[in-house]
C-alpha atoms as a PDB file:
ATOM      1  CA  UNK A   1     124.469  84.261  55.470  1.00  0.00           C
ATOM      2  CA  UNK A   2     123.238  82.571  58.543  1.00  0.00           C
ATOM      3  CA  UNK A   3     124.589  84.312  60.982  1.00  0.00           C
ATOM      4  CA  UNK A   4     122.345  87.871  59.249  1.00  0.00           C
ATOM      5  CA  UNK A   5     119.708  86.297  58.587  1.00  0.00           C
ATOM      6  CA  UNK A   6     117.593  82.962  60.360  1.00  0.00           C
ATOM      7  CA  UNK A   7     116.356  79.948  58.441  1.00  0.00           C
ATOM      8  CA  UNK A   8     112.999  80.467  59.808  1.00  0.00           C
ATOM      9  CA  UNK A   9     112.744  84.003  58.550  1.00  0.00           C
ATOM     10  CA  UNK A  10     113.414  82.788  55.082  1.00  0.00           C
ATOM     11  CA  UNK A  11     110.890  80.295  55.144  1.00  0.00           C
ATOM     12  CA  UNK A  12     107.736  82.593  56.385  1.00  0.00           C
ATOM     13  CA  UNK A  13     108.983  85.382  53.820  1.00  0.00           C
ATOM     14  CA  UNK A  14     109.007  82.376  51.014  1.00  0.00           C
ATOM     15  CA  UNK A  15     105.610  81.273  52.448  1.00  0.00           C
ATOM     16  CA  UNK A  16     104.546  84.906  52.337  1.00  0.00           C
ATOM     17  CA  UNK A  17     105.172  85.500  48.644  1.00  0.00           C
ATOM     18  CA  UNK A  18     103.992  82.352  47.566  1.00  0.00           C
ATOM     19  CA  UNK A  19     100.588  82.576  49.214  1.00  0.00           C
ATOM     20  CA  UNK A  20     100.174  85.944  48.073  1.00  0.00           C
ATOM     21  CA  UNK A  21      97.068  86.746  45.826  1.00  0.00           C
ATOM     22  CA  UNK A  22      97.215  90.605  44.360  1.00  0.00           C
ATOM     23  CA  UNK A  23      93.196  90.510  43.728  1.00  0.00           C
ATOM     24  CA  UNK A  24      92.014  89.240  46.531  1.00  0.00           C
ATOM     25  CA  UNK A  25      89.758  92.006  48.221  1.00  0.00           C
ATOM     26  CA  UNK A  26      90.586  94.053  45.372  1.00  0.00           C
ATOM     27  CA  UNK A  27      88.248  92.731  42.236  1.00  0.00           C
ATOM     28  CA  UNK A  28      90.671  89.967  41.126  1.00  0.00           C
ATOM     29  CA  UNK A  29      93.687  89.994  39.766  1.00  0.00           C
ATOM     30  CA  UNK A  30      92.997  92.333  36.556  1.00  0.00           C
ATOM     31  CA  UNK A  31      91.131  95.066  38.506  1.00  0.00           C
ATOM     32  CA  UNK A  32      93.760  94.878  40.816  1.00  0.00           C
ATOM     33  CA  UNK A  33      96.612  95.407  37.828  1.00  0.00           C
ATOM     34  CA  UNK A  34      94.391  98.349  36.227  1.00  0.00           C
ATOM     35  CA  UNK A  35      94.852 100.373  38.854  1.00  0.00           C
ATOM     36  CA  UNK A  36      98.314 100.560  38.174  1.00  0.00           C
ATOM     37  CA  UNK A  37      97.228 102.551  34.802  1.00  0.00           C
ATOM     38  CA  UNK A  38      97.827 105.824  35.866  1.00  0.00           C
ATOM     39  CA  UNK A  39     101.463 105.206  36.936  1.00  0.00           C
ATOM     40  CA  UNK A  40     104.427 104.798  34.962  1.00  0.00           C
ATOM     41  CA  UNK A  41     104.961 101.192  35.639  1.00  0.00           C
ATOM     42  CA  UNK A  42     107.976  98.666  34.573  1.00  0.00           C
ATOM     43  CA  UNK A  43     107.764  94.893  34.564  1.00  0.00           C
ATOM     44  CA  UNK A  44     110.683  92.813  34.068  1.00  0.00           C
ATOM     45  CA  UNK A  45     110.737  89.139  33.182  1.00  0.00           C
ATOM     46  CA  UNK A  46     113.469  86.929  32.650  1.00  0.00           C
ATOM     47  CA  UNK A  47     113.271  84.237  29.701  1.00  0.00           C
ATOM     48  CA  UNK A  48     114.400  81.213  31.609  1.00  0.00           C
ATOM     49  CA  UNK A  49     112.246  81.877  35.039  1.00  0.00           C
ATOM     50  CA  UNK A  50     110.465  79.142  35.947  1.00  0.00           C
ATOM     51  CA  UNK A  51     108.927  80.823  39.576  1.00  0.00           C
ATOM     52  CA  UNK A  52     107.595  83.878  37.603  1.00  0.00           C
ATOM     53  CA  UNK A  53     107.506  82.381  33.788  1.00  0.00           C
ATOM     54  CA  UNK A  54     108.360  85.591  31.709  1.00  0.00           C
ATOM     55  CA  UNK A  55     104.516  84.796  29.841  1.00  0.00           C
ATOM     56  CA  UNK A  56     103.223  85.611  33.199  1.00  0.00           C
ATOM     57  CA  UNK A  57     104.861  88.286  34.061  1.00  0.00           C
ATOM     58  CA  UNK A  58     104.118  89.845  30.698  1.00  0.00           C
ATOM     59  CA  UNK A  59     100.368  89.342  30.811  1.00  0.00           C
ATOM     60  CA  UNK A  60     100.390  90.906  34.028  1.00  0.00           C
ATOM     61  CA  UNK A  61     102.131  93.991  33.096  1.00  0.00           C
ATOM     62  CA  UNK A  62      99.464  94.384  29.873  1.00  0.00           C
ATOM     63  CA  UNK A  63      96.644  94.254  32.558  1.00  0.00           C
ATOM     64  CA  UNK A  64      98.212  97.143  34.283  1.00  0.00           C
ATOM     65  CA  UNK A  65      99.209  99.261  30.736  1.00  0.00           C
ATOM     66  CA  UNK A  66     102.923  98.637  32.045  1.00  0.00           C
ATOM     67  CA  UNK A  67     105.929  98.383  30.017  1.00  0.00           C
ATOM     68  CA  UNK A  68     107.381  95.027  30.033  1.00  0.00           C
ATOM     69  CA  UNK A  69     111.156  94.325  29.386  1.00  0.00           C
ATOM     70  CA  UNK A  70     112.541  91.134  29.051  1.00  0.00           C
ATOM     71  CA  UNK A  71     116.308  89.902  30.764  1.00  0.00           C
ATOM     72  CA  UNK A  72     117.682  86.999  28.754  1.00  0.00           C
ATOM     73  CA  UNK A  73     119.888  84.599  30.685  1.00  0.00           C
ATOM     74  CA  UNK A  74     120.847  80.705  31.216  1.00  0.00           C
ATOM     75  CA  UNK A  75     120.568  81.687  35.256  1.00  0.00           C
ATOM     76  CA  UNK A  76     116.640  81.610  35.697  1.00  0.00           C
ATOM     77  CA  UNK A  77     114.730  83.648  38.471  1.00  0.00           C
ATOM     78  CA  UNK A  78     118.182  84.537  40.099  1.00  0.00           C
ATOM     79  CA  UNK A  79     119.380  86.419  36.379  1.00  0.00           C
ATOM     80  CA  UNK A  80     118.215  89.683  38.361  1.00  0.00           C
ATOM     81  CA  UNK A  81     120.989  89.242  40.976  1.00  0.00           C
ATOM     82  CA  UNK A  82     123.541  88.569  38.035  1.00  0.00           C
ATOM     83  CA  UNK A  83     122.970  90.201  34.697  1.00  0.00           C
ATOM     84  CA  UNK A  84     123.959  93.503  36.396  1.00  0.00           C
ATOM     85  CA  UNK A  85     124.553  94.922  32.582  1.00  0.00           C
ATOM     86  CA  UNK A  86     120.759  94.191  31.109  1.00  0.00           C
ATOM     87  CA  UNK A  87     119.057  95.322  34.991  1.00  0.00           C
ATOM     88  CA  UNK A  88     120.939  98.610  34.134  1.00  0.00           C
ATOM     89  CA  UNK A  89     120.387  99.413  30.817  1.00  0.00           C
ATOM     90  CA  UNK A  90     116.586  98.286  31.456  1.00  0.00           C
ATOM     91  CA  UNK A  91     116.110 100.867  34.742  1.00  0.00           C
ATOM     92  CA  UNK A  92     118.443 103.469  32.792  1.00  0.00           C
ATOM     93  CA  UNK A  93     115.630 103.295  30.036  1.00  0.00           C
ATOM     94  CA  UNK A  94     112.797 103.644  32.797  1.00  0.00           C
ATOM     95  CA  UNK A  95     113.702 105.945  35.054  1.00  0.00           C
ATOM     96  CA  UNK A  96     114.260 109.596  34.287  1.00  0.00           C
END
């Protein structure tokens, strides 16, 4: 893993999403979501998440009319990277 991909990187990417605000210069953070409306939309929260708590991630996809599906797991934010069976079954249900 080091040799692909530098520490540093990691650490200005992790900065990057965690300093991230969706609404800023855009209304806030509902206005922002609602202009997803239009566009089929998916969110997916896991139940044991503490980065994105599935609550959050939830309210943010009613602000943007999304659907929201839920992945249930012991393995918290990283359940994406391992419940391969539930990602699947939730995209095969999204995407045409």
């Amino acid at each position: 893993f080091l040799k692909r991909f530098h520490a540093e990187s990691y650490l200005v990417l992790s900065w990057a999403m965690d300093t991230h605000d969706v609404g800023r210069g855009r209304g806030g953070v509902e206005e922002a979501l609602k202009r997803l409306r239009p566009i089929p939309t998916l969110f997916v929260g896991i139940d044991t998440d503490l980065l994105y708590p599935a609550w959050e991630v939830r309210q943010a996809a009613r602000m943007a009319g999304a659907r929201y599906r839920e992945i249930k797991s012991p393995h918290g934010h990283d359940a994406f990277l391992i419940e391969t069976d539930q990602v699947e079954e939730i995209l095969e249900g999204f995407l045409p």
